[in-house]
C-alpha atoms as a PDB file:
ATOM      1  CA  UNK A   1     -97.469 114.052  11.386  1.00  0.00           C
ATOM      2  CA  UNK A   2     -99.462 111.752   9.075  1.00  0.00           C
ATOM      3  CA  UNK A   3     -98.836 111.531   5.389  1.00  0.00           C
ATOM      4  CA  UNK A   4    -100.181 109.377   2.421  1.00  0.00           C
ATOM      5  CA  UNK A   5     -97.693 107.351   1.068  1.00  0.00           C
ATOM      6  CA  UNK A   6     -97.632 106.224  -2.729  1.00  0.00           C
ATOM      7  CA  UNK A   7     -95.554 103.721  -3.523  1.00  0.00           C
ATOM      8  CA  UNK A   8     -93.700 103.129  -6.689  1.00  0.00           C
ATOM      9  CA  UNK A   9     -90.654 101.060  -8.069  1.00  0.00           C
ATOM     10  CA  UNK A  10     -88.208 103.438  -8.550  1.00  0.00           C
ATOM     11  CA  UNK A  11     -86.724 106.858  -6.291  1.00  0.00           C
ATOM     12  CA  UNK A  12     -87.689 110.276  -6.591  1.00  0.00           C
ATOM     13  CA  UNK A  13     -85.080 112.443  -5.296  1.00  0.00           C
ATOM     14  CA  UNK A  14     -86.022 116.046  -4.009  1.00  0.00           C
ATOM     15  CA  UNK A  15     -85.765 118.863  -6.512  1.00  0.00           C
ATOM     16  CA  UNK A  16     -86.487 116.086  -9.715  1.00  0.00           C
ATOM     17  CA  UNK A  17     -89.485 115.999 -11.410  1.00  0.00           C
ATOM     18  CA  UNK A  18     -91.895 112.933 -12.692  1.00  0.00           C
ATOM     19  CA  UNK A  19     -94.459 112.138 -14.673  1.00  0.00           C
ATOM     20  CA  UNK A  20     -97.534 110.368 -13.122  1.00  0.00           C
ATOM     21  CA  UNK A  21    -100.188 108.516 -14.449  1.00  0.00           C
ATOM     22  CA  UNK A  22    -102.205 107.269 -11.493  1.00  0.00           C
ATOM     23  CA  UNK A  23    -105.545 104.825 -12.397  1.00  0.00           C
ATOM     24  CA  UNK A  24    -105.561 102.109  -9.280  1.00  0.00           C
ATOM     25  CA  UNK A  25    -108.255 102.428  -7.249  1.00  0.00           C
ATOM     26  CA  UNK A  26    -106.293 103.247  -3.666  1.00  0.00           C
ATOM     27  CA  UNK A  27    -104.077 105.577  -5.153  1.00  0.00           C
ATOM     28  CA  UNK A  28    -107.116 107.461  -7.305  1.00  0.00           C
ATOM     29  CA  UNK A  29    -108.659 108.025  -4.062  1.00  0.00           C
ATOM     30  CA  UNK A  30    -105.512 109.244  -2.441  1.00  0.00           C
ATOM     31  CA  UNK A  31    -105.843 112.014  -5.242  1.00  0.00           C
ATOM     32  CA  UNK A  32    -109.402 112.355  -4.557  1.00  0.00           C
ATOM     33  CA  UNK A  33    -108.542 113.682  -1.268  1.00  0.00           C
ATOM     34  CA  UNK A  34    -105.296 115.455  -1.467  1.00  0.00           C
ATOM     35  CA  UNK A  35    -105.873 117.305  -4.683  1.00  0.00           C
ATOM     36  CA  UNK A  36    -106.044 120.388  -5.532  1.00  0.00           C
ATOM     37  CA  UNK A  37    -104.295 121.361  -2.537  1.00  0.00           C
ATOM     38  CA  UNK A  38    -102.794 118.637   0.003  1.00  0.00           C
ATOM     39  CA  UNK A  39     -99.323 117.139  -0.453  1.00  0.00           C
ATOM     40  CA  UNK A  40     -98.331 112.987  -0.044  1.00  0.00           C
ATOM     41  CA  UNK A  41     -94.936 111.326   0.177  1.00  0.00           C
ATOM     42  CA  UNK A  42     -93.888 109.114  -2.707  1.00  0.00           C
ATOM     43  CA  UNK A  43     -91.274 105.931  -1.313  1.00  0.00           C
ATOM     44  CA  UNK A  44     -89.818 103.491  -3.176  1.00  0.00           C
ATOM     45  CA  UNK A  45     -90.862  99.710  -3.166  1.00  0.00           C
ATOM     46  CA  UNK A  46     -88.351  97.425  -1.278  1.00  0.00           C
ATOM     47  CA  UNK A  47     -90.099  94.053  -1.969  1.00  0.00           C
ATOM     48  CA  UNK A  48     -93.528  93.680  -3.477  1.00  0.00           C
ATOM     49  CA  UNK A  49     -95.641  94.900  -6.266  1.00  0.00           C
ATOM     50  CA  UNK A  50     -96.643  98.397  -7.733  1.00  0.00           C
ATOM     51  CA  UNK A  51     -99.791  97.960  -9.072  1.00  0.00           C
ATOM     52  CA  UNK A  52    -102.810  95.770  -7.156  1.00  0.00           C
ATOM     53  CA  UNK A  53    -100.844  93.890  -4.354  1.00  0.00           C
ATOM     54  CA  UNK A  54     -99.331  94.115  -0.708  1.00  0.00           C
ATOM     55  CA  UNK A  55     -95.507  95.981  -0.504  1.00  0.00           C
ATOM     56  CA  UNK A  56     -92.836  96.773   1.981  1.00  0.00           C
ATOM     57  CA  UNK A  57     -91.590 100.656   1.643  1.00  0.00           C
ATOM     58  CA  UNK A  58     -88.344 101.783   2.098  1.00  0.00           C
ATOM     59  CA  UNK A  59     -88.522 103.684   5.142  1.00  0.00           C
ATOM     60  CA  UNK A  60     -87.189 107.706   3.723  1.00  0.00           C
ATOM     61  CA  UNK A  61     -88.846 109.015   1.226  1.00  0.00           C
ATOM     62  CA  UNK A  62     -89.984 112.654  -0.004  1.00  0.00           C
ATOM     63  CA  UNK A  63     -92.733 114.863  -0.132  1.00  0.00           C
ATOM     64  CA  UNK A  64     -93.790 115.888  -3.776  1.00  0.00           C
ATOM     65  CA  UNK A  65     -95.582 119.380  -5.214  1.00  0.00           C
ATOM     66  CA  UNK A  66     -97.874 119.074  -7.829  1.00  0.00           C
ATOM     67  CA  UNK A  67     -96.832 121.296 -10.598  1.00  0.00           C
ATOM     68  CA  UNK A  68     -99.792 119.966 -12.998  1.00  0.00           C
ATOM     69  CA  UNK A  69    -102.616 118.130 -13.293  1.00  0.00           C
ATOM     70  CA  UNK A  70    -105.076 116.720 -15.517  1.00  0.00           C
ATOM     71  CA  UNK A  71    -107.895 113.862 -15.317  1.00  0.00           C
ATOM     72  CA  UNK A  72    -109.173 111.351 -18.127  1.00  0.00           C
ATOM     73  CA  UNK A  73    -112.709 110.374 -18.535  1.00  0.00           C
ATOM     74  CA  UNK A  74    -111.967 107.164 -17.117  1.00  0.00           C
ATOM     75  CA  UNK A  75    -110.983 108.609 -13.492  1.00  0.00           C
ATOM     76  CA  UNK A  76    -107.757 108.303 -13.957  1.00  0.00           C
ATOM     77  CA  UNK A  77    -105.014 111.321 -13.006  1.00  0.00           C
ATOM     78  CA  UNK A  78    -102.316 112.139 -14.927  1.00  0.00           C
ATOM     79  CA  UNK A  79     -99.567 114.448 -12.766  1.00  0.00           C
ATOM     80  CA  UNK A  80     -96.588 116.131 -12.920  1.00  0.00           C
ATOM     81  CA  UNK A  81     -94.801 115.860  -9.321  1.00  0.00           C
ATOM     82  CA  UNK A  82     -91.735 117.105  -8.025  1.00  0.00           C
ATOM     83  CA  UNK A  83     -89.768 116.025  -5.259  1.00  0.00           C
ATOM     84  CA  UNK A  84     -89.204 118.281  -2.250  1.00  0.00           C
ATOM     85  CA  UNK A  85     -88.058 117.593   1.606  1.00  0.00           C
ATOM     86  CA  UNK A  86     -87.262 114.267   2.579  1.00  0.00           C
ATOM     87  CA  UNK A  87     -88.994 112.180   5.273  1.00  0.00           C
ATOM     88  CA  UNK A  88     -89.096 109.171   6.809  1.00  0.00           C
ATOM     89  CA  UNK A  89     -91.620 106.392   7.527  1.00  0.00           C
ATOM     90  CA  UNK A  90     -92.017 105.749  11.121  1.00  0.00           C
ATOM     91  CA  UNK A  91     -95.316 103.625  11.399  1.00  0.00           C
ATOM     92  CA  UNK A  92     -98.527 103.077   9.486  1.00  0.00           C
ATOM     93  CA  UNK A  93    -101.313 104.321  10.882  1.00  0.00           C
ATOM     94  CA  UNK A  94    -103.904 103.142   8.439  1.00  0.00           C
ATOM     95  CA  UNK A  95    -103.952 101.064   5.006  1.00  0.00           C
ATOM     96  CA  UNK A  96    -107.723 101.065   3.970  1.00  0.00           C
ATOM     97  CA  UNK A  97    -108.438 102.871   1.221  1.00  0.00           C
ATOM     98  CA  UNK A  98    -104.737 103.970   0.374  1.00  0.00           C
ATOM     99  CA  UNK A  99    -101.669 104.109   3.059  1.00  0.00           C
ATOM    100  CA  UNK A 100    -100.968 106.630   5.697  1.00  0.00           C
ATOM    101  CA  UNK A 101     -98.156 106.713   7.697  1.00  0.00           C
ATOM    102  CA  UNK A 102     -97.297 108.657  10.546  1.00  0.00           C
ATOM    103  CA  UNK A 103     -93.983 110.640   9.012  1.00  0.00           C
ATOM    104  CA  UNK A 104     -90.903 113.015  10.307  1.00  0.00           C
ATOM    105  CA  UNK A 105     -88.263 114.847   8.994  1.00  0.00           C
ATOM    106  CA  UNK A 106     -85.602 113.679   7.764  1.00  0.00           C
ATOM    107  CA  UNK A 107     -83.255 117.106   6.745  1.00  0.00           C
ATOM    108  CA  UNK A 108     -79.969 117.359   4.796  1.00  0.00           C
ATOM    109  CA  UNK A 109     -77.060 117.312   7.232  1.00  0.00           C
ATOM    110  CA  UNK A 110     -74.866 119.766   3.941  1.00  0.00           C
ATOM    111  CA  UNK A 111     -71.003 119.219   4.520  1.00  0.00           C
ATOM    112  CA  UNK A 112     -70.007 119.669   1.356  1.00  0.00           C
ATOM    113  CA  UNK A 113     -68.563 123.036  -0.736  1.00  0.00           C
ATOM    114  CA  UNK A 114     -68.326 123.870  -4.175  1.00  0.00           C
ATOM    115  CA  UNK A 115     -65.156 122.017  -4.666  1.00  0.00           C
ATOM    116  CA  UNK A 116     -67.122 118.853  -4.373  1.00  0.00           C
ATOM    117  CA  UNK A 117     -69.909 119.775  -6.738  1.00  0.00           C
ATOM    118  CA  UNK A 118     -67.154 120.524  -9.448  1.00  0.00           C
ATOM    119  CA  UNK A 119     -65.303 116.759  -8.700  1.00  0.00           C
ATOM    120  CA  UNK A 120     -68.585 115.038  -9.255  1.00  0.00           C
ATOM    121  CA  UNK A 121     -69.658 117.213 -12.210  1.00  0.00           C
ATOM    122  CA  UNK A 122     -66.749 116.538 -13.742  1.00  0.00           C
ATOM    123  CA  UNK A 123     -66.653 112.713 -13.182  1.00  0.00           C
ATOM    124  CA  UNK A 124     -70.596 112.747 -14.408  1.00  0.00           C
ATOM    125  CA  UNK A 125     -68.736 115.128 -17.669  1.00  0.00           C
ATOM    126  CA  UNK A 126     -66.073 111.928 -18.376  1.00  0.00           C
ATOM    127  CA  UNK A 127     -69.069 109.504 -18.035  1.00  0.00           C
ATOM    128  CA  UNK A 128     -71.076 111.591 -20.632  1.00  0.00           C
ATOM    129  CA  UNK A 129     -68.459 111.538 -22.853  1.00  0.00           C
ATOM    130  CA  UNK A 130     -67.482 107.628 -22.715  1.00  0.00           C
ATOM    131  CA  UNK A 131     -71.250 107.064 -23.545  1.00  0.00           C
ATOM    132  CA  UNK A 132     -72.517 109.365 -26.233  1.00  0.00           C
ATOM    133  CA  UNK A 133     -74.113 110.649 -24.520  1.00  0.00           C
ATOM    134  CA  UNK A 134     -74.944 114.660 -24.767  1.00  0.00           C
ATOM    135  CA  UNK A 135     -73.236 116.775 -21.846  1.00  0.00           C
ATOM    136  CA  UNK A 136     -75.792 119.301 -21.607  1.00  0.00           C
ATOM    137  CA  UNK A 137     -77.289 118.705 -18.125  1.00  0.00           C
ATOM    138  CA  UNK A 138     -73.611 118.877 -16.758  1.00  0.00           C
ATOM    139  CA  UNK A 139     -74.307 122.555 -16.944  1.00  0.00           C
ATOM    140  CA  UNK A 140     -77.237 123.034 -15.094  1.00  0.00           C
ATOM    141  CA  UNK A 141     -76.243 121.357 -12.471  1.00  0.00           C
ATOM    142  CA  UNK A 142     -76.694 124.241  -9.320  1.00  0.00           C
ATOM    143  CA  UNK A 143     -74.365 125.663  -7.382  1.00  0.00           C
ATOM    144  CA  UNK A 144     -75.807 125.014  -4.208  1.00  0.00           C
ATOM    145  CA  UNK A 145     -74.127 121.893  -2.880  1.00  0.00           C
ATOM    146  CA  UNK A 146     -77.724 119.991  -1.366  1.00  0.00           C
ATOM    147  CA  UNK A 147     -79.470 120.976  -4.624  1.00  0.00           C
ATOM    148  CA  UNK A 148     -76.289 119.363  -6.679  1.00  0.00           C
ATOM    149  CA  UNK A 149     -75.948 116.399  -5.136  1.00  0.00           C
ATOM    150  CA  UNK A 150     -79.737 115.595  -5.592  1.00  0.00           C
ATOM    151  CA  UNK A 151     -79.413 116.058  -9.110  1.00  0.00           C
ATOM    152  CA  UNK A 152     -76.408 114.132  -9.459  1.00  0.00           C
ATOM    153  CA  UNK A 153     -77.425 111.079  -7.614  1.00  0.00           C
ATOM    154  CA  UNK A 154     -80.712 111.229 -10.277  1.00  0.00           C
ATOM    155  CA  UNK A 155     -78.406 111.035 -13.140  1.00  0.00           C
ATOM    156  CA  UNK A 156     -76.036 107.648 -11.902  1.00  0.00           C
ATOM    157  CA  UNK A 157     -76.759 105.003 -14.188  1.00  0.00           C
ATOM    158  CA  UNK A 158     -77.440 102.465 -10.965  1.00  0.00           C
ATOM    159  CA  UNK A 159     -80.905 100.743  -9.788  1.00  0.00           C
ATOM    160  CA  UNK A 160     -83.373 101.245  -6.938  1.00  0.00           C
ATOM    161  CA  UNK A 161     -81.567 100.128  -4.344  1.00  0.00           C
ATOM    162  CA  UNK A 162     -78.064 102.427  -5.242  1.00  0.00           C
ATOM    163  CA  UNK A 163     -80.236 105.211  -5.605  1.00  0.00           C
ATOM    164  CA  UNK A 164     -82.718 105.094  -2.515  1.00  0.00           C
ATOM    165  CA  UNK A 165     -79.101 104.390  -0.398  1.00  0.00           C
ATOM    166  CA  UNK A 166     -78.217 107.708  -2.031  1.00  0.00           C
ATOM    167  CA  UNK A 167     -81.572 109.383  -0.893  1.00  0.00           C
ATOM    168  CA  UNK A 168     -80.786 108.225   2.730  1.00  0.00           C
ATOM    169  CA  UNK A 169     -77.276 109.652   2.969  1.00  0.00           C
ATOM    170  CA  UNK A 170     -77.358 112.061   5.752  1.00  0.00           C
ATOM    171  CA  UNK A 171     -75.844 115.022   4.049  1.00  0.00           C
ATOM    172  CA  UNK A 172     -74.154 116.148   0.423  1.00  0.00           C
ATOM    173  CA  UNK A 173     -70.932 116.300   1.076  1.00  0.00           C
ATOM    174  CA  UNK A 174     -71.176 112.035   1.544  1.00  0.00           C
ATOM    175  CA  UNK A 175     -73.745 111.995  -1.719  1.00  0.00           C
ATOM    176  CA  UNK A 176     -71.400 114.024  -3.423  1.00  0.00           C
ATOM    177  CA  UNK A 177     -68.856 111.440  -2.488  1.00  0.00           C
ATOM    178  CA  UNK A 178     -70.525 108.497  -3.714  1.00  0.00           C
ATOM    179  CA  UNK A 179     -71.961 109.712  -6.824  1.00  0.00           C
ATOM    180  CA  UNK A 180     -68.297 110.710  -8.388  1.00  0.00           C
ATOM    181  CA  UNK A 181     -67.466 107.555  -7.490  1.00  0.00           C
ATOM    182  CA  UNK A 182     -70.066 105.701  -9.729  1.00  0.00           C
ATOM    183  CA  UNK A 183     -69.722 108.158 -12.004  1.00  0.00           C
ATOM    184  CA  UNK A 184     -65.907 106.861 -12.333  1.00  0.00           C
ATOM    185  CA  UNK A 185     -66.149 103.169 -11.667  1.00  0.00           C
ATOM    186  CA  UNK A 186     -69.041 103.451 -14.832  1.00  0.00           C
ATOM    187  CA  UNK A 187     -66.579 105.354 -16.662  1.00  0.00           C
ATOM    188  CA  UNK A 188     -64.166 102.936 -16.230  1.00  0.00           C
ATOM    189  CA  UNK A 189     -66.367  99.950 -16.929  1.00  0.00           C
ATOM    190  CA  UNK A 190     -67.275 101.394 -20.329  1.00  0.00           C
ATOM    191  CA  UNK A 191     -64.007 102.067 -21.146  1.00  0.00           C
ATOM    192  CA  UNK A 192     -62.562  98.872 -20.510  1.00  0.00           C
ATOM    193  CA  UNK A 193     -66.088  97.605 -22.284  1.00  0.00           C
ATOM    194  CA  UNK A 194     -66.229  99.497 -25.306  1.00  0.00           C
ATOM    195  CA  UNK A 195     -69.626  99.719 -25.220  1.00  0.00           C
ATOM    196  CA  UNK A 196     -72.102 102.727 -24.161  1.00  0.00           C
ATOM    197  CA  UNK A 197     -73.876 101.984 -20.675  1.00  0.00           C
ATOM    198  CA  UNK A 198     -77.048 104.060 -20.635  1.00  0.00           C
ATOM    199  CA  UNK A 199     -78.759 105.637 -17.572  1.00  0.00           C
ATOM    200  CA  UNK A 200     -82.362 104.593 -16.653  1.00  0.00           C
ATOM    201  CA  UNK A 201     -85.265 106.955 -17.542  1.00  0.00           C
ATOM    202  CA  UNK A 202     -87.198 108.503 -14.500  1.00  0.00           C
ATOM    203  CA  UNK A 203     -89.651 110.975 -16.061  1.00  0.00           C
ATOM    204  CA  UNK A 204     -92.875 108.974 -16.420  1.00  0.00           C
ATOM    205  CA  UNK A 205     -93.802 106.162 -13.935  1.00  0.00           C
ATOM    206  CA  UNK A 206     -97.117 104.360 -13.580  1.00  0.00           C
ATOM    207  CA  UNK A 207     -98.819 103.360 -10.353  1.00  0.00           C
END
């Protein structure tokens, strides 16, 4: 199937939420024609620029719901997305006025239980507590295992390119995997540091 694709310089993972202020011209007449109703794919930017230039996507990606809306007098659109399945970029199909690509699934594989929710809760827990920081979200992290390790990758303090090799890890029981160990070699670095090592904000991103 065909999908537009907006582009942006950090991951969205399915089941998190962002903040989107959208005002270039390609990507205000993506909205144009995909809003109220339509969906798009948001991917992450492997080399080029965000705003008013020429990029190369990372190839998986995710479809996003729009959970609300608004529009300034200048034309601009200011959304609140949310991630949901996963897919992956197969070709482009066309570029003029915004990008389409022809898409596919790309499902979660699972193979992981509860027991690996709790070890990588727990290591995000220790990691909390090195930095200061509060340990609220530990507890709403879901039970389901998919849903858990979507929400855990989100939370690693690591940049784009950890976190879109998170996305693309065929099922949770490997995410779950790789996130408890970040959350422990971070622990561990701020340990031996002494210092607080803060995770990167995700929930407002310009276009």
């Amino acid at each position: 199937m065909e999908m537009p694709v907006f582009a942006l310089h950090t991951v969205l993972f399915p089941g998190q939420a962002m903040g989107l202020r959208v005002f270039e011209p390609r990507y205000r007449a993506l909205m144009d024609d995909v809003l109220p109703a339509g969906t798009f794919a948001v991917v992450a930017i492997l080399h080029g620029q965000e705003v008013g230039g020429s990029y190369e996507p990372y190839r998986v990606g995710v479809m996003v719901g729009l959970e609300a809306h608004d529009r300034d007098e200048d034309g601009s659109h200011r959304l609140r997305i949310v991630g949901r399945d996963r897919v992956a970029l197969v070709a482009p199909t066309r570029q003029d006025p915004y990008p389409i690509w022809q898409v596919e699934p790309y499902p979660d594989e699972g193979g992981a239980g509860t027991d690996a929710v709790e070890a990588a809760a727990a290591a995000l827990s220790s990691y909390l507590s090195v930095t200061g920081e509060p340990a609220g979200q530990v507890a709403s992290i879901p039970h389901d295992p998919v849903a858990a390790s979507y929400v855990l990758a989100a939370a690693t303090p690591a940049l784009v390119p950890t976190h879109q090799s998170l996305l693309e890890l065929a099922g949770a029981g490997d995410r779950l995997v790789a996130v408890r160990g970040i959350f422990r070699h971070e622990t561990a670095l701020v340990r031996a540091l002494g210092a607080g090592v803060g995770g990167a904000g995700l929930d407002v991103s310009p276009n």
